[in-house]
Protein backbone atom coordinates (compact mmCIF):
# COMPACT_ATOMS: atom_id res chain seq x y z
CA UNK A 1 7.77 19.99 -26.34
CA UNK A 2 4.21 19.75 -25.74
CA UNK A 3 4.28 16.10 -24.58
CA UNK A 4 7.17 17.33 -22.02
CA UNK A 5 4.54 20.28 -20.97
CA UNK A 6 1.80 17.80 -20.32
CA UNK A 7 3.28 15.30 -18.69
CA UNK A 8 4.53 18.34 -15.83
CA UNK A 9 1.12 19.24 -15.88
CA UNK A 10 0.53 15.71 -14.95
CA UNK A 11 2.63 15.24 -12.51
CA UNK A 12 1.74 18.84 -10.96
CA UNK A 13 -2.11 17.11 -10.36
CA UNK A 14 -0.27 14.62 -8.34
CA UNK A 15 1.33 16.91 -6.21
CA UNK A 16 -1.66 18.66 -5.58
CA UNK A 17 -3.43 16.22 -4.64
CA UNK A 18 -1.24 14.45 -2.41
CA UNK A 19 -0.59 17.55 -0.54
CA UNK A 20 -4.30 18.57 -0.32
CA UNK A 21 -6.13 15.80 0.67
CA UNK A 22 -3.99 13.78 2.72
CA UNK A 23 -2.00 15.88 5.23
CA UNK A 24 0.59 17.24 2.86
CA UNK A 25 1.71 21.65 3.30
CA UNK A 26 4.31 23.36 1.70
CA UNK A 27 6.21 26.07 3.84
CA UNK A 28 8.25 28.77 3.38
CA UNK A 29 12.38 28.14 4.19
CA UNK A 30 14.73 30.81 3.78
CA UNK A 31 12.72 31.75 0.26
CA UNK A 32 12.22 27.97 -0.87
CA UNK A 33 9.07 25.65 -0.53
CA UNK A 34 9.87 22.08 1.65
CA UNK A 35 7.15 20.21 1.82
CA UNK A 36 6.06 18.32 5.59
CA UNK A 37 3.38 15.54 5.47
CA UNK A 38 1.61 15.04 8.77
CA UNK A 39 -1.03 12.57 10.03
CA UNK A 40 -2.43 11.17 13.21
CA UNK A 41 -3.21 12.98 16.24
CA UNK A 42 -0.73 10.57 19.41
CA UNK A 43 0.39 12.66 22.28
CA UNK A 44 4.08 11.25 20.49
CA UNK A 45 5.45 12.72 17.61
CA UNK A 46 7.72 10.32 14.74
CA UNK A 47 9.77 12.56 12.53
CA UNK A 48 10.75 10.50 9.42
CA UNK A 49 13.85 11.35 7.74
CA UNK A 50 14.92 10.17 3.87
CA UNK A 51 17.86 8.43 2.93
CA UNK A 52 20.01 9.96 0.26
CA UNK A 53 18.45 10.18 -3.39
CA UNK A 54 14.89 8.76 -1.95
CA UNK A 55 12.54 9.87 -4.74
CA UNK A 56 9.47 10.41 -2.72
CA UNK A 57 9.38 10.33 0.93
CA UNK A 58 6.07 11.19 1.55
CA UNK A 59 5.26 7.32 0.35
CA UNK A 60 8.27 5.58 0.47
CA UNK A 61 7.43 5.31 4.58
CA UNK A 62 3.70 4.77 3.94
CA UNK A 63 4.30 1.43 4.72
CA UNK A 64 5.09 1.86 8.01
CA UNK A 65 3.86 4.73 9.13
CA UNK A 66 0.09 3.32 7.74
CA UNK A 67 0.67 0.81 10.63
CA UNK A 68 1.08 3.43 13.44
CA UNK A 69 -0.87 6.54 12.25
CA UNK A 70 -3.46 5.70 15.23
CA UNK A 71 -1.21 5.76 17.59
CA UNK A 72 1.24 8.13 17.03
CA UNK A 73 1.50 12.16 15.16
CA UNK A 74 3.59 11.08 11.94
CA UNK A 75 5.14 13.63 10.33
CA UNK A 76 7.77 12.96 6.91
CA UNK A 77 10.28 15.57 6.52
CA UNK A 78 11.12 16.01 2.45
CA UNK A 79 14.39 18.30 2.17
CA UNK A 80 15.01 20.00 -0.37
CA UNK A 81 15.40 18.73 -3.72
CA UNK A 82 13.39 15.43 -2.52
CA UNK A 83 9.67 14.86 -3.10
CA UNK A 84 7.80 17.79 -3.45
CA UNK A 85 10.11 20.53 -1.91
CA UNK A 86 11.69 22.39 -3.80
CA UNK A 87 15.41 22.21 -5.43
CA UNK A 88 18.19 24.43 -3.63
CA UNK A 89 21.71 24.99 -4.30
CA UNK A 90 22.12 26.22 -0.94
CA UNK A 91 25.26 24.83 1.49
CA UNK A 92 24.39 21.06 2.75
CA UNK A 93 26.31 21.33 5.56
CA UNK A 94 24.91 19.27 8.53
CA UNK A 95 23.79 22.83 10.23
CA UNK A 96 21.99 24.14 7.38
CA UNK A 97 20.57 20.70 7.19
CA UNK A 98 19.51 20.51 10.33
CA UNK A 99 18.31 24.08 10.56
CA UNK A 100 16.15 23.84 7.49
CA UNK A 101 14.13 20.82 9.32
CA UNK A 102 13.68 22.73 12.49
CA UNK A 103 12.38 25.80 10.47
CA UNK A 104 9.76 23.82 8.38
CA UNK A 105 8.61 22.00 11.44
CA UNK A 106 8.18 25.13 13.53
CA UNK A 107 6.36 26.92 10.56
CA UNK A 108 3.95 23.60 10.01
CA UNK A 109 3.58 24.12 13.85
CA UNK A 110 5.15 20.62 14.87
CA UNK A 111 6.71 21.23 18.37
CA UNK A 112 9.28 19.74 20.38
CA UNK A 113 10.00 16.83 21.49
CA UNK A 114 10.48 14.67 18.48
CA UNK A 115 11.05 10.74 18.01
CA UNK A 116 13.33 10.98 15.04
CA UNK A 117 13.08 7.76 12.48
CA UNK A 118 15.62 8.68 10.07
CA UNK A 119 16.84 6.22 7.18
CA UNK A 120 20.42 5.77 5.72
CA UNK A 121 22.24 9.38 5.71
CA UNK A 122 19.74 11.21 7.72
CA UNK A 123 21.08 9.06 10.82
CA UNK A 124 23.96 11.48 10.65
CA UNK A 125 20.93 14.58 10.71
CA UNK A 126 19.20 12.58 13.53
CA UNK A 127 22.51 12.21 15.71
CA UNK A 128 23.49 15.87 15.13
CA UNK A 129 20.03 16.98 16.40
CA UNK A 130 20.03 14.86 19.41
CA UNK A 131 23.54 15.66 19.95
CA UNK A 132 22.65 19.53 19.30
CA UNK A 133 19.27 20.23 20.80
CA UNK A 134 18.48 17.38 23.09
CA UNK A 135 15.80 18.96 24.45
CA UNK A 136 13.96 18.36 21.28
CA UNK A 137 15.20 15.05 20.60
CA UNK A 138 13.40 12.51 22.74
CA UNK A 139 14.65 8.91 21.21
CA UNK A 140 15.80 7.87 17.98
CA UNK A 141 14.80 4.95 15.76
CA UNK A 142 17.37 4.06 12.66
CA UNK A 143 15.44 2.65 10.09
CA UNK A 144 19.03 1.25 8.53
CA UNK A 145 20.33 4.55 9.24
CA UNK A 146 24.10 5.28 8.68
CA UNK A 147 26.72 6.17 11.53
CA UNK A 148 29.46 8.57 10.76
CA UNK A 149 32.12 5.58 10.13
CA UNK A 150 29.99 4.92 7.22
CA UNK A 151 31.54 7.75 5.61
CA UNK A 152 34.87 7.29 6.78
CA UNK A 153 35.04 4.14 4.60
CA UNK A 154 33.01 4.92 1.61
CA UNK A 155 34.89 6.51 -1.50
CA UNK A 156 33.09 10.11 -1.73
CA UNK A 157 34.24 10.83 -5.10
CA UNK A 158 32.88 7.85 -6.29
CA UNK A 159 29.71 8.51 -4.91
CA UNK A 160 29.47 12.42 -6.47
CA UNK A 161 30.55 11.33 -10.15
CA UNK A 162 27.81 8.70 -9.64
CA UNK A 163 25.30 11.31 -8.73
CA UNK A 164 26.27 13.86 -11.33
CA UNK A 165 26.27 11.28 -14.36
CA UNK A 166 22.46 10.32 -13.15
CA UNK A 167 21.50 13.55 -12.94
CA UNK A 168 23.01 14.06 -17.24
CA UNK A 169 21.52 10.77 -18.00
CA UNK A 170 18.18 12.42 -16.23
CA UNK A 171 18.37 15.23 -18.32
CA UNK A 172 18.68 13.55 -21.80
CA UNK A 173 15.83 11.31 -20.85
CA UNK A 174 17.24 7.70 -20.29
CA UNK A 175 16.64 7.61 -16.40
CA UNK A 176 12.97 7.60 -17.34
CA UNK A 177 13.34 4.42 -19.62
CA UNK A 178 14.54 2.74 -16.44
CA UNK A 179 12.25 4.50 -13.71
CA UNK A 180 9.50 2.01 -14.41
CA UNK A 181 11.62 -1.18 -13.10
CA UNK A 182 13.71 0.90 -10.50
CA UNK A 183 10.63 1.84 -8.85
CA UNK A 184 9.11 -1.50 -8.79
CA UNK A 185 11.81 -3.01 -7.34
CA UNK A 186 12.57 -0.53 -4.99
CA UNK A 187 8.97 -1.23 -3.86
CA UNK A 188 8.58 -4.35 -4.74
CA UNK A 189 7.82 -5.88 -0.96
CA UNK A 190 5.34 -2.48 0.27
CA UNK A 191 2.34 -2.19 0.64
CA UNK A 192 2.31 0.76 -1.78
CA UNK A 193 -0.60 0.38 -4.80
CA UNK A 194 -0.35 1.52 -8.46
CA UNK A 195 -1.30 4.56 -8.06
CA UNK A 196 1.24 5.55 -5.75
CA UNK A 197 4.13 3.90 -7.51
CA UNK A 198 2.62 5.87 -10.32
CA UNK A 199 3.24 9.39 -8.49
CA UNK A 200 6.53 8.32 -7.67
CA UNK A 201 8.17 7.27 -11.21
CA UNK A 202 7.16 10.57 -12.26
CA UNK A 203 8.79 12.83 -9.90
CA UNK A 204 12.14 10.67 -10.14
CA UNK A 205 11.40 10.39 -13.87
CA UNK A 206 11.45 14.43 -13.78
CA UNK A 207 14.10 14.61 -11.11
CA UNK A 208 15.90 11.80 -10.03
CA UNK A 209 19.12 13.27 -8.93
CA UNK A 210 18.74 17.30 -7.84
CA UNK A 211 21.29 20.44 -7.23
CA UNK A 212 20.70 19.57 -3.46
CA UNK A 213 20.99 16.22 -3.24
CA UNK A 214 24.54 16.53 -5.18
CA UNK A 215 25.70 18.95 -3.13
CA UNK A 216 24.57 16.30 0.10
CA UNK A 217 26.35 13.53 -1.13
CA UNK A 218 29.99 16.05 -1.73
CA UNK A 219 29.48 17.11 2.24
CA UNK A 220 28.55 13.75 3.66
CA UNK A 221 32.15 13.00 4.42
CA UNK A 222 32.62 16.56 6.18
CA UNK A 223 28.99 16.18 8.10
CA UNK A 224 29.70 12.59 9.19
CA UNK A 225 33.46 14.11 10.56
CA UNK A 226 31.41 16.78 12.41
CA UNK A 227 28.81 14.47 14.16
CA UNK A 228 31.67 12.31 14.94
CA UNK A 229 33.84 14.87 16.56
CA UNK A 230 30.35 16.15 18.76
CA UNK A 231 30.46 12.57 20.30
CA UNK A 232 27.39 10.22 20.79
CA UNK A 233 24.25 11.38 21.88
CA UNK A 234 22.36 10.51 25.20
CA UNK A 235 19.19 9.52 24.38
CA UNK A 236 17.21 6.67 23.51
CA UNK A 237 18.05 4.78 20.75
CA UNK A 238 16.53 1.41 18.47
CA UNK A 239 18.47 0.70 15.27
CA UNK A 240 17.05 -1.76 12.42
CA UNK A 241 20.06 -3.10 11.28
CA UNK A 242 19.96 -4.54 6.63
CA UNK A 243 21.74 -7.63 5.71
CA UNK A 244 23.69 -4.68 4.07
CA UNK A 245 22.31 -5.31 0.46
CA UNK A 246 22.47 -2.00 -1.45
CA UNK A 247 24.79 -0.32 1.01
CA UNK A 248 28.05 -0.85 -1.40
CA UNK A 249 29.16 -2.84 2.35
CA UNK A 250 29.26 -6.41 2.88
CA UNK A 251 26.14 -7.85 5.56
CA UNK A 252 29.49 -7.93 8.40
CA UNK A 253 30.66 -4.83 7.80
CA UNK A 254 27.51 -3.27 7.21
CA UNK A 255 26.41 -4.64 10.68
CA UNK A 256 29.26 -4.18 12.37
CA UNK A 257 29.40 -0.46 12.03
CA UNK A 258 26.20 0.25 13.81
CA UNK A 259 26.40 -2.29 16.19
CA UNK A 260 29.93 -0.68 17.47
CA UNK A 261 27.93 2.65 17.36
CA UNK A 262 25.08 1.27 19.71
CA UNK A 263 27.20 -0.51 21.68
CA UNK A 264 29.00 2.66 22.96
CA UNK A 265 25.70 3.83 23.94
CA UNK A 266 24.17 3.32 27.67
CA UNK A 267 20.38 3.39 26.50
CA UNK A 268 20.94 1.77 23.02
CA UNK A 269 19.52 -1.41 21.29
CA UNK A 270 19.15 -3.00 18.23
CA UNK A 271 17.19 -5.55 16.12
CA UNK A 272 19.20 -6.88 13.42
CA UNK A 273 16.75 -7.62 10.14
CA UNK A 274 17.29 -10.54 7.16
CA UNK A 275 16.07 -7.41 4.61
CA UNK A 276 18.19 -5.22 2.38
CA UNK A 277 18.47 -1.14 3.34
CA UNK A 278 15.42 0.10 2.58
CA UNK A 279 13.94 -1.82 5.60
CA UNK A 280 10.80 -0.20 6.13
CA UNK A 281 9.41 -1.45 2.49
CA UNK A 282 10.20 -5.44 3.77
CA UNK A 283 9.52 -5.79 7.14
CA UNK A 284 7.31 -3.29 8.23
CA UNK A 285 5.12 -5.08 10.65
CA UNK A 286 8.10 -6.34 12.59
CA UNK A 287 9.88 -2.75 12.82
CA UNK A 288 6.33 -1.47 13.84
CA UNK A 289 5.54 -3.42 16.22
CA UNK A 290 9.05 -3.39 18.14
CA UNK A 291 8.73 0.45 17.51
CA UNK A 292 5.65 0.14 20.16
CA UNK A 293 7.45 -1.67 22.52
CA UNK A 294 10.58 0.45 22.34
CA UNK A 295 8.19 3.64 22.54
CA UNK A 296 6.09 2.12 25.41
CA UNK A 297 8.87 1.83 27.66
CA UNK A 298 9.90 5.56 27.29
C-alpha cells in the first residue's frame, strides 16, 4: 500500500507542476475539475480536441502546437476522465459533451470564435459545434478526425467490451507492465522528451481507461447518428487524412470516408498524409505549416 500511496503522490507533483508553470488551470464544471492548457497570445484561437482514450492531451499535441505557439492562442481541451480533469460518470451525449467544453472555456475566459483542431472522435464534437453554434466556430482542422460514417461501420460493442476489460486489467495492475512500451510507441516519432513521456505513463498507468471515457465510447454510435442527422456544417474546413493504421479501417476505407465527407462541403480541403492516426506525433511540421496557409487565407 505504501508504494501505491507514493507513487500518487508522485504523479500528483507532476500535475502540479504542469498546470502551474506552463499554462495549465483547472475549472469548475457542473461540480467536477476539467483541466484547459493555454499558451500564446495570436489574435486566432486553436482549440485542440483528444481522440478517444488519449492519455494526456495536454502533451500528446505538444508537438504541434510547440511549432505555432507564436503565432497563434493554443488552448488543449482535456474532458473529463482524460489528463488531468477529473473522472465523471455523467451522460456523454454529444450535448453534454459539447456543453462541458463551452463551460470550461468560458470559465478559463477563452472567447469566441474558435479554430477547432480536433483528433479522431472529437471530429464528431467539432462538427456538432460548428453545426450548433457557428458563430463560435470559425474553421475546423481534423487532425485524422472521424466523420459520423465512422461509426456507422465500426462494431460498438466491440469497442465497449474492449474498453471495460482495459479498464479491469488497469485495476489489477497489468496495464502498467505494458504502459512503458505503449507510450513509447505511441510517441515514438514526437518531439516529446523523457520527462514528458514520463508524466504520461503515469497517469495512463493510474488511469488508462476511465468511467467517462467508457461511457463515450457506448454513445459514439448515438452522437455520430445525431451530427449526421444535423447535416454538414458551413464553415471552413482542412482535414489530415492517416494511411488508416490504428483505425481498425483499411488506408481506402479509412480515406475514403473523410474524403466523401469533405467533398460534400463547398469550403472544404484536404491533405492526405503517409502517417498512421495519431498524425500530429509524425508529421508535425508538414500539418503546421499547411495549418498557416489554410489559416492565412481566412
Amino acid at each position: 500500500m505504501k508504494k501505491q500511496k507514493g507513487k500518487k503522490e508522485k504523479i500528483k507533483s507532476h500535475k502540479e507542476a504542469t498546470l502551474l508553470t506552463s499554462g495549465g488551470q483547472l475549472v469548475n464544471v457542473d461540480g467536477n475539475n476539467m483541466s484547459i492548457y493555454t499558451e500564446g497570445t495570436g489574435d486566432k484561437t486553436i482549440v485542440f480536441m483528444a481522440g478517444a482514450g488519449t492519455p494526456l492531451p495536454i502533451l500528446d499535441f505538444k508537438s504541434l502546437y510547440s511549432l505555432l505557439k507564436d503565432e497563434y492562442r493554443i488552448v488543449v481541451v482535456e474532458k473529463f476522465g482524460y489528463g488531468f480533469s477529473d473522472d465523471s460518470d455523467r451522460s456523454r451525449e454529444i450535448d453534454t459533451l459539447l456543453e462541458d467544453t463551452r463551460q470550461a472555456l468560458a470559465k478559463a475566459g477563452i472567447q469566441e470564435p474558435y479554430i477547432l483542431c480536433p483528433h479522431s472522435m472529437s471530429g464528431l464534437e467539432a462538427l456538432y459545434w460548428a453545426q450548433k453554434y457557428p458563430y463560435e466556430v470559425s474553421a475546423i482542422i481534423g487532425l485524422d478526425m472521424a466523420v459520423p460514417e465512422y461509426y456507422a461501420k465500426m462494431n460498438i460493442s466491440t469497442v465497449s467490451f474492449k474498453l471495460k476489460l482495459n479498464k479491469v486489467l488497469g485495476e489489477i495492475g497489468i496495464v502498467r507492465l505494458l504502459s512503458n512500451q505503449h507510450i513509447n510507441t505511441l510517441y515514438a516519432g514526437s518531439t516529446l522528451n523523457e520527462e514528458d513521456k514520463k508524466v504520461i505513463k503515469a497517469l495512463y498507468s493510474q488511469r488508462c481507461v476511465s468511467k467517462a471515457l467508457i461511457n463515450e465510447g457506448e454513445k459514439c454510435s448515438d452522437n455520430a447518428k445525431t451530427v449526421s442527422m444535423t447535416g454538414i456544417p458551413d464553415v471552413p474546413m482542412l482535414l489530415f487524412i492517416s494511411n488508416g493504421a490504428g483505425t481498425g479501417f483499411d488506408k481506402e476505407e479509412w480515406r475514403s470516408m473523410a474524403i466523401d465527407y469533405i467533398s460534400q462541403t463547398d469550403n472544404g480541403q484536404y491533405i492526405q498524409l503517409d502517417c498512421s492516426h495519431y498524425v500530429h506525433n509524425y508529421a508535425y511540421e508538414k500539418i503546421a505549416d499547411k495549418i498557416r496557409i489554410f489559416l492565412s487565407e481566412e
